[in-house]
C-alpha atoms as a PDB file:
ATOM      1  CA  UNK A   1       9.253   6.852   4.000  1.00  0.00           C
ATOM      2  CA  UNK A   2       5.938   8.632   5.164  1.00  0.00           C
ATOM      3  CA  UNK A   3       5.763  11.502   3.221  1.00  0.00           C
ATOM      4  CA  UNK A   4       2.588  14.341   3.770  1.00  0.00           C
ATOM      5  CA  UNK A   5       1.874  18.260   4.235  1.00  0.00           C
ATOM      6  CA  UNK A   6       1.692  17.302   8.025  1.00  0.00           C
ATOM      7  CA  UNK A   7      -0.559  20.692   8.460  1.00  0.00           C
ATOM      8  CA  UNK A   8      -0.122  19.520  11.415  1.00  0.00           C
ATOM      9  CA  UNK A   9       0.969  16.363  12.085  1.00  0.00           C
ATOM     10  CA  UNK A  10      -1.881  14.537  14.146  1.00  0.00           C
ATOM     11  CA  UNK A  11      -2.361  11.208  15.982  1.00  0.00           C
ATOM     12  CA  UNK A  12      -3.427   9.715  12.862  1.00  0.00           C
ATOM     13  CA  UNK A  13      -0.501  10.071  11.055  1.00  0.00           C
ATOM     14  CA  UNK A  14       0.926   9.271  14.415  1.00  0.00           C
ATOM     15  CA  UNK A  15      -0.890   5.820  14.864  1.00  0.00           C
ATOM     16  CA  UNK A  16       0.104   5.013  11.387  1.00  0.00           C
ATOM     17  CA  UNK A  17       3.947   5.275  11.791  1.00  0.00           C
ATOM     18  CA  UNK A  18       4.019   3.397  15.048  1.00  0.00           C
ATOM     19  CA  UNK A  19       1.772   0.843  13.091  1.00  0.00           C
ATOM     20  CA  UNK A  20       3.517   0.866  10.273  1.00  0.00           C
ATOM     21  CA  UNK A  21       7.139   0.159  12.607  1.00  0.00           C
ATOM     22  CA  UNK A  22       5.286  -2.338  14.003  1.00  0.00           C
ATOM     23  CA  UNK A  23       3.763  -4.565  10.703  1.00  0.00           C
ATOM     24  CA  UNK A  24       6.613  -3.926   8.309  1.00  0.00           C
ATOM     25  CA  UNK A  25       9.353  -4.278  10.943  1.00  0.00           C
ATOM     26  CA  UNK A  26      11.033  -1.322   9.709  1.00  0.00           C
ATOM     27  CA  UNK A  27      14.677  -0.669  11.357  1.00  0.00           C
ATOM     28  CA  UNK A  28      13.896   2.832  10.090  1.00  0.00           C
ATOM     29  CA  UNK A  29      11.149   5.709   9.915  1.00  0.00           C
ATOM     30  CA  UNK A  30      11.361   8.832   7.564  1.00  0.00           C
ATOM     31  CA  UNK A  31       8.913  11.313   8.212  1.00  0.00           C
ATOM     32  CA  UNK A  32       9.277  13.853   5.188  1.00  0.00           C
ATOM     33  CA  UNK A  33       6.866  16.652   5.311  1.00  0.00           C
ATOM     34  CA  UNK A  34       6.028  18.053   1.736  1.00  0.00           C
ATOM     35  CA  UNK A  35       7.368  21.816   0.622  1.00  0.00           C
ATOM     36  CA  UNK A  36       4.416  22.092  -1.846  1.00  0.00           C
ATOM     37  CA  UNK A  37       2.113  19.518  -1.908  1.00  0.00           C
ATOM     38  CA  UNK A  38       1.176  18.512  -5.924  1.00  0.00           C
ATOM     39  CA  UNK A  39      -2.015  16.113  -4.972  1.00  0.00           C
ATOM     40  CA  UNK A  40      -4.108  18.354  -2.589  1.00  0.00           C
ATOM     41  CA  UNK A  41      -4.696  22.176  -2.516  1.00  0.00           C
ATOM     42  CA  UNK A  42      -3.401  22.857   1.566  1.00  0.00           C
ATOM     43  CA  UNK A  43      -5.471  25.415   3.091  1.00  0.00           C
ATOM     44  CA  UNK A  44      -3.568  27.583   5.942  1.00  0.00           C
ATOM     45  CA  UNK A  45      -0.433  25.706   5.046  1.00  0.00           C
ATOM     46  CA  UNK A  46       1.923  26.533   8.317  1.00  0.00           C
ATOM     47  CA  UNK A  47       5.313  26.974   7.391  1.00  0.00           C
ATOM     48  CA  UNK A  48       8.132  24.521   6.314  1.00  0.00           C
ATOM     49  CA  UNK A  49       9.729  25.567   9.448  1.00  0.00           C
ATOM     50  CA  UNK A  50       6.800  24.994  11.845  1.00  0.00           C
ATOM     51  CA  UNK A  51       5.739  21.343  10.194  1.00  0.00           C
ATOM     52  CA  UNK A  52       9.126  19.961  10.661  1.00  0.00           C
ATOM     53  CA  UNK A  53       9.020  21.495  14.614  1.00  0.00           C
ATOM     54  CA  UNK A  54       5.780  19.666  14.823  1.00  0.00           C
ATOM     55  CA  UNK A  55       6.531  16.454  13.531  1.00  0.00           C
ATOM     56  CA  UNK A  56       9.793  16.381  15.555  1.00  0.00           C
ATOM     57  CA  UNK A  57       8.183  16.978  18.835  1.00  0.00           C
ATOM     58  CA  UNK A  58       5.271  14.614  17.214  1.00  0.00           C
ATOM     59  CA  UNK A  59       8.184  11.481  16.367  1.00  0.00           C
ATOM     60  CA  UNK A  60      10.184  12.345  20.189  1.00  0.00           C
ATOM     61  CA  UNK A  61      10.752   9.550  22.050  1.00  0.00           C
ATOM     62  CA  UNK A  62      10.898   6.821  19.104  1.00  0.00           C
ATOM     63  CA  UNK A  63      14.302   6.688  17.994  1.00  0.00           C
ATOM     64  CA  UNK A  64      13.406   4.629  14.954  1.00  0.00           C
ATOM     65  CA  UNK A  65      11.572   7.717  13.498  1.00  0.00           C
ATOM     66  CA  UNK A  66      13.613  10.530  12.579  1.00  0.00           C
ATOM     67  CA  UNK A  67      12.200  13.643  10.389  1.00  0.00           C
ATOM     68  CA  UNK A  68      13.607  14.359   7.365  1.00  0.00           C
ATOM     69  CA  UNK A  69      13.475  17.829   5.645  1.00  0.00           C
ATOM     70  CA  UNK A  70      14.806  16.761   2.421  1.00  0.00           C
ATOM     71  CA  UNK A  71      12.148  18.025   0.296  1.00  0.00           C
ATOM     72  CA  UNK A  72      11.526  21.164   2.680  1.00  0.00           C
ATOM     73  CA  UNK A  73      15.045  22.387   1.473  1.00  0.00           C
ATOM     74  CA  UNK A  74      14.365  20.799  -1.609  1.00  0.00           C
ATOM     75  CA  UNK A  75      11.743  23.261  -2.689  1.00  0.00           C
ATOM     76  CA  UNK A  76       9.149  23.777  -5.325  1.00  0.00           C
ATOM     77  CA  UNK A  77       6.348  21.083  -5.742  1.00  0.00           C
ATOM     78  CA  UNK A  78       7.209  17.979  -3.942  1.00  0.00           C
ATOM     79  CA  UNK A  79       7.169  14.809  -6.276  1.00  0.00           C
ATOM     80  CA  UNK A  80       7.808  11.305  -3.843  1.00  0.00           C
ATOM     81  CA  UNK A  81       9.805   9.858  -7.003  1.00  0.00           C
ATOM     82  CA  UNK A  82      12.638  12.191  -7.170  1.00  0.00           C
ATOM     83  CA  UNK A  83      12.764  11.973  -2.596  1.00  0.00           C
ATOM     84  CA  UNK A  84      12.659   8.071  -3.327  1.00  0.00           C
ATOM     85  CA  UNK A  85      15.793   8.337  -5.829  1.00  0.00           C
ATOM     86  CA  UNK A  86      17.546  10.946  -3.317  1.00  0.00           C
ATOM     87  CA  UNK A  87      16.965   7.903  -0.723  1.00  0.00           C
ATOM     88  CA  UNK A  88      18.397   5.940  -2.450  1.00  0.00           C
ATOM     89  CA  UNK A  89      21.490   7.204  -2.436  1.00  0.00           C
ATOM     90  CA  UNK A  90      21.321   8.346   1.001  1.00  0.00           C
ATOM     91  CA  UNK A  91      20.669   4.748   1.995  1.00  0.00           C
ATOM     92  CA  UNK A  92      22.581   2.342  -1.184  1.00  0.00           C
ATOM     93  CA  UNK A  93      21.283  -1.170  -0.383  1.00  0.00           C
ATOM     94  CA  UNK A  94      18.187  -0.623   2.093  1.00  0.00           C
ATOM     95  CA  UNK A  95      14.615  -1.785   1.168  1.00  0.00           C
ATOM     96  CA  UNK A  96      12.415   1.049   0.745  1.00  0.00           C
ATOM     97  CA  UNK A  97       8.861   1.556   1.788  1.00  0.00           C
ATOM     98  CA  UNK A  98       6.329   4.352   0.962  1.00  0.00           C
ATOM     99  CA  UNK A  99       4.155   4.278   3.149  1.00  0.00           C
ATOM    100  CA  UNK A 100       0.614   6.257   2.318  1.00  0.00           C
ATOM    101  CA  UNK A 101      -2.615   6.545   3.122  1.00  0.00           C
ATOM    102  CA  UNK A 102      -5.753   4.893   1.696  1.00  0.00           C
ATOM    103  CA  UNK A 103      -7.085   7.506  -0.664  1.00  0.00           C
ATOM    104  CA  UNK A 104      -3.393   8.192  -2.138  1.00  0.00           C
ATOM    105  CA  UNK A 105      -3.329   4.834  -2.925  1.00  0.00           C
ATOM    106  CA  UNK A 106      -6.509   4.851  -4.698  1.00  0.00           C
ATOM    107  CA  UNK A 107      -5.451   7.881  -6.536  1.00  0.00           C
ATOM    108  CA  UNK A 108      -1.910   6.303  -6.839  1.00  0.00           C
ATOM    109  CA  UNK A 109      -2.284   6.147 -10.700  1.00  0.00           C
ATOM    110  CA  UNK A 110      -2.538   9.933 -11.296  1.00  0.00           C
ATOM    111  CA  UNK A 111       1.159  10.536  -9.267  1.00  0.00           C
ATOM    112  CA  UNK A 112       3.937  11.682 -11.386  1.00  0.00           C
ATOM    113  CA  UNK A 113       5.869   8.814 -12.353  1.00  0.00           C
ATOM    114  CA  UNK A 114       3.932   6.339 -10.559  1.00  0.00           C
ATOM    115  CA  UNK A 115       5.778   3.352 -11.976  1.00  0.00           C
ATOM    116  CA  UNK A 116       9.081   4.559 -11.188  1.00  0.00           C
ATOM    117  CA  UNK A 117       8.312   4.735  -7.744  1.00  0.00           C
ATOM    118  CA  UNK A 118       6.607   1.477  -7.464  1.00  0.00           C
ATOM    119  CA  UNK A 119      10.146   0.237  -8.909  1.00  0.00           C
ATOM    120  CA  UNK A 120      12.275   1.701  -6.145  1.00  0.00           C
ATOM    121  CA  UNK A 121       9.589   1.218  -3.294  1.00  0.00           C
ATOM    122  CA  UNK A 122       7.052  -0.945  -1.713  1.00  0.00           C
ATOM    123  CA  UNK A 123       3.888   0.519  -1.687  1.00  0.00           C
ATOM    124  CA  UNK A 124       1.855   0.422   1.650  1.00  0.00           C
ATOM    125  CA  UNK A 125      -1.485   1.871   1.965  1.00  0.00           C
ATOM    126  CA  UNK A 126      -3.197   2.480   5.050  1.00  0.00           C
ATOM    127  CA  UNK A 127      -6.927   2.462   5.369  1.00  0.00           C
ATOM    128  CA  UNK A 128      -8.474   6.136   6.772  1.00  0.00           C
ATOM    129  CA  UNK A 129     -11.622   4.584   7.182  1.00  0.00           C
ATOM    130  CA  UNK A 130     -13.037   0.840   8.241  1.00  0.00           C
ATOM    131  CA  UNK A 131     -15.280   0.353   5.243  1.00  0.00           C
ATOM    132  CA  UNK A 132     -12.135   1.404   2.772  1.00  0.00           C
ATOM    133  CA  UNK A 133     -10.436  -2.067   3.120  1.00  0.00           C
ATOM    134  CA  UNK A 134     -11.705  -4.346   0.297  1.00  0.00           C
ATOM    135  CA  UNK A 135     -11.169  -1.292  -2.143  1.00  0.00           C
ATOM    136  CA  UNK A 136      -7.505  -0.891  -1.117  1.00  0.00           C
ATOM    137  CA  UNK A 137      -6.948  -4.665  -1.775  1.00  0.00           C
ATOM    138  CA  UNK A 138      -8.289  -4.847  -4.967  1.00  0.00           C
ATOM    139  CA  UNK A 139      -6.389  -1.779  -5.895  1.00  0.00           C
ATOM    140  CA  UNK A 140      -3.256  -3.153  -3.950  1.00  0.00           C
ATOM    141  CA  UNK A 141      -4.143  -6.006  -6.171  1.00  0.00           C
ATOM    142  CA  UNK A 142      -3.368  -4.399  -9.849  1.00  0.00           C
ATOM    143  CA  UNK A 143      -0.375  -2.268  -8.742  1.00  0.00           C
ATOM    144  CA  UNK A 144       1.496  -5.095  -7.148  1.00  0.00           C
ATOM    145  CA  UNK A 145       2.130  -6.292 -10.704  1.00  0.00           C
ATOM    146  CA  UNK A 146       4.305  -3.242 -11.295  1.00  0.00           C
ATOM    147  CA  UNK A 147       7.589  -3.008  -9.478  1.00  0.00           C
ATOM    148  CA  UNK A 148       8.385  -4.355  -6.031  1.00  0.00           C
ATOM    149  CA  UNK A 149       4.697  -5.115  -4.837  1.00  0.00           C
ATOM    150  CA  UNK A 150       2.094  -3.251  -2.412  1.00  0.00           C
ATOM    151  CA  UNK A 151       0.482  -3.954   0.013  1.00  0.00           C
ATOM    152  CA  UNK A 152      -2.471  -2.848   2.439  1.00  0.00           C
ATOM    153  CA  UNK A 153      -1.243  -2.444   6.236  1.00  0.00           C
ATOM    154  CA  UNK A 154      -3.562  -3.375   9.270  1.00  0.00           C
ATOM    155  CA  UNK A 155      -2.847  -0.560  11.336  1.00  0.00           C
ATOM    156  CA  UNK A 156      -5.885   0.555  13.654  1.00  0.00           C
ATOM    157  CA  UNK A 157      -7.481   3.324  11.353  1.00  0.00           C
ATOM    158  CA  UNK A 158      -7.311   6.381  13.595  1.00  0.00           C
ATOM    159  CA  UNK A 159     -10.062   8.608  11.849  1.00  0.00           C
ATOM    160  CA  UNK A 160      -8.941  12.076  12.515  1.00  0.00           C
ATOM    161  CA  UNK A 161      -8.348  14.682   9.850  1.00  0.00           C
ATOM    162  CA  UNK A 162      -6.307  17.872   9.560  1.00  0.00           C
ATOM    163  CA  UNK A 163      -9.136  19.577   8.670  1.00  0.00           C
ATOM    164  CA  UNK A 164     -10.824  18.933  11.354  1.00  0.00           C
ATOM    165  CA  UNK A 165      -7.921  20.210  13.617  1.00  0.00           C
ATOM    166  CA  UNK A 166      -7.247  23.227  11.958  1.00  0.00           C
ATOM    167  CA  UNK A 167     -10.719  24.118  12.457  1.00  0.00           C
ATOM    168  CA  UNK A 168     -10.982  23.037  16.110  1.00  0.00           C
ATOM    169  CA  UNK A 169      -7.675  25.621  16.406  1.00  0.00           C
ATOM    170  CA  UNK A 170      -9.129  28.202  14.452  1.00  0.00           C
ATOM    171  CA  UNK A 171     -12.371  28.223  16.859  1.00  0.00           C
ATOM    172  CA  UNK A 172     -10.283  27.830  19.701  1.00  0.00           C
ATOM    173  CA  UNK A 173     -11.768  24.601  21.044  1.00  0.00           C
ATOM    174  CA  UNK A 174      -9.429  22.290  22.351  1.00  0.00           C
ATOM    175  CA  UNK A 175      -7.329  19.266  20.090  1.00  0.00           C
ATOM    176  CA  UNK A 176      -6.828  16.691  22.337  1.00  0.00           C
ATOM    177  CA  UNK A 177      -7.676  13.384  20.858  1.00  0.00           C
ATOM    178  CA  UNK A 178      -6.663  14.825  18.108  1.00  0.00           C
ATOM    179  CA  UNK A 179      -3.147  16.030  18.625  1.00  0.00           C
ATOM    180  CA  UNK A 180      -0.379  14.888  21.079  1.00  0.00           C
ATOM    181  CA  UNK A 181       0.032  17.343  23.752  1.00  0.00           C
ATOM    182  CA  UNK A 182       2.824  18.092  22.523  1.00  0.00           C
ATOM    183  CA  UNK A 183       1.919  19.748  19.311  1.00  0.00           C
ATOM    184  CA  UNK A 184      -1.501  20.969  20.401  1.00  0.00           C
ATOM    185  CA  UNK A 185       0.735  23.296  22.624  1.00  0.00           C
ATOM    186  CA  UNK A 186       3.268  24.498  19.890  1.00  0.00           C
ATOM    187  CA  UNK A 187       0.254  25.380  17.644  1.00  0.00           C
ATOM    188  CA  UNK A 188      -0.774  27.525  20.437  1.00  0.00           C
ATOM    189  CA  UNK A 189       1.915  29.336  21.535  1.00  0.00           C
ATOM    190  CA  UNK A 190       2.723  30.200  17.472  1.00  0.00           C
ATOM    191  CA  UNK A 191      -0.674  30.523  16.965  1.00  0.00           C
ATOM    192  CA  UNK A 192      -0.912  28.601  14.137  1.00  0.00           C
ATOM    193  CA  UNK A 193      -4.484  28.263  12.482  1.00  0.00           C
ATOM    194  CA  UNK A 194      -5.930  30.843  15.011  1.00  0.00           C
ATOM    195  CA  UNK A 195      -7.874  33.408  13.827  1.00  0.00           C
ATOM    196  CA  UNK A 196      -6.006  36.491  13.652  1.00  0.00           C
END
């Protein structure tokens, strides 16, 4: 599972799921974009509807990731340990893997019910930035004790932000090289995070 706001999905997130396929040997992708976020404030949060389009047109072509919109129709704040134990009856006997990046790691402590999720999943944190390694180990380090273990992937750290291409929308400049074609041109024709 590779859960996030997605807001939008952008080849960061992108090069993370293909590397994440790739390291863990997954059979299986879940790309579950967030209803509500509860770590992170999201500024110009498109809708539910619009993330999911994105990330579908972002996961085409791969049929080992599919997008889920379990927590979309979920609603209300989106907590990873109740979408872990709605996995796991979805899929009774797979491994699971939550997949995250570096600073939700770090901040993995503060999550609702952290150890209950570190009991249903494996914990893999992706670095966002080069110099964020050793700190991911030794945090990787204390929380493998809990639950079924995590672990630090070695994905190529693509260092883009959503920030950065909401405000690159929003002044009309162009995304590429920061988001596939694909979804550079749906944010355009809905005009998402355009000035109005």
């Amino acid at each position: 599972m590779f859960g996030g706001t997605f807001n939008p999905i952008h080849l960061g997130h992108i090069g993370l799921m293909h590397g994440a396929l790739r390291e863990l040997q997954l059979d299986r992708l879940l790309v579950v974009p967030t209803y509500i976020p509860p770590h992170k404030l999201a500024h110009e949060l498109a809708s539910g509807d619009d993330r999911l389009a994105m990330c579908r047109l972002a996961a085409a072509g791969d049929p080992r990731i599919e997008v889920c919109d379990l927590e979309l129709r979920r609603g209300g704040s989106s907590y990873t340990w109740v979408t872990l134990k709605e996995l796991q009856k979805l899929y009774p006997g797979d491994s699971l893997f939550l997949i995250v990046g570096g600073d939700m790691l770090l901040s993995f402590r503060q999550w609702r019910r952290w150890r209950d999720i570190l009991r249903m999943a494996v914990l893999c944190g992706a670095p966002r930035d080069p110099g964020q390694r050793g700190q991911l180990l030794r945090a990787a380090g204390s929380l493998a004790e809990t639950g079924r273990g995590c672990l630090v992937l070695d994905t190529p750290v693509v260092q883009v932000s959503s920030t950065a291409v909401r405000q690159a929308l929003h002044a009309g400049q162009s995304a590429a090289g920061l988001l596939s074609p694909e979804v550079e041109q749906y944010c355009k024709q809905h005009a998402l995070y355009q000035e109005v």
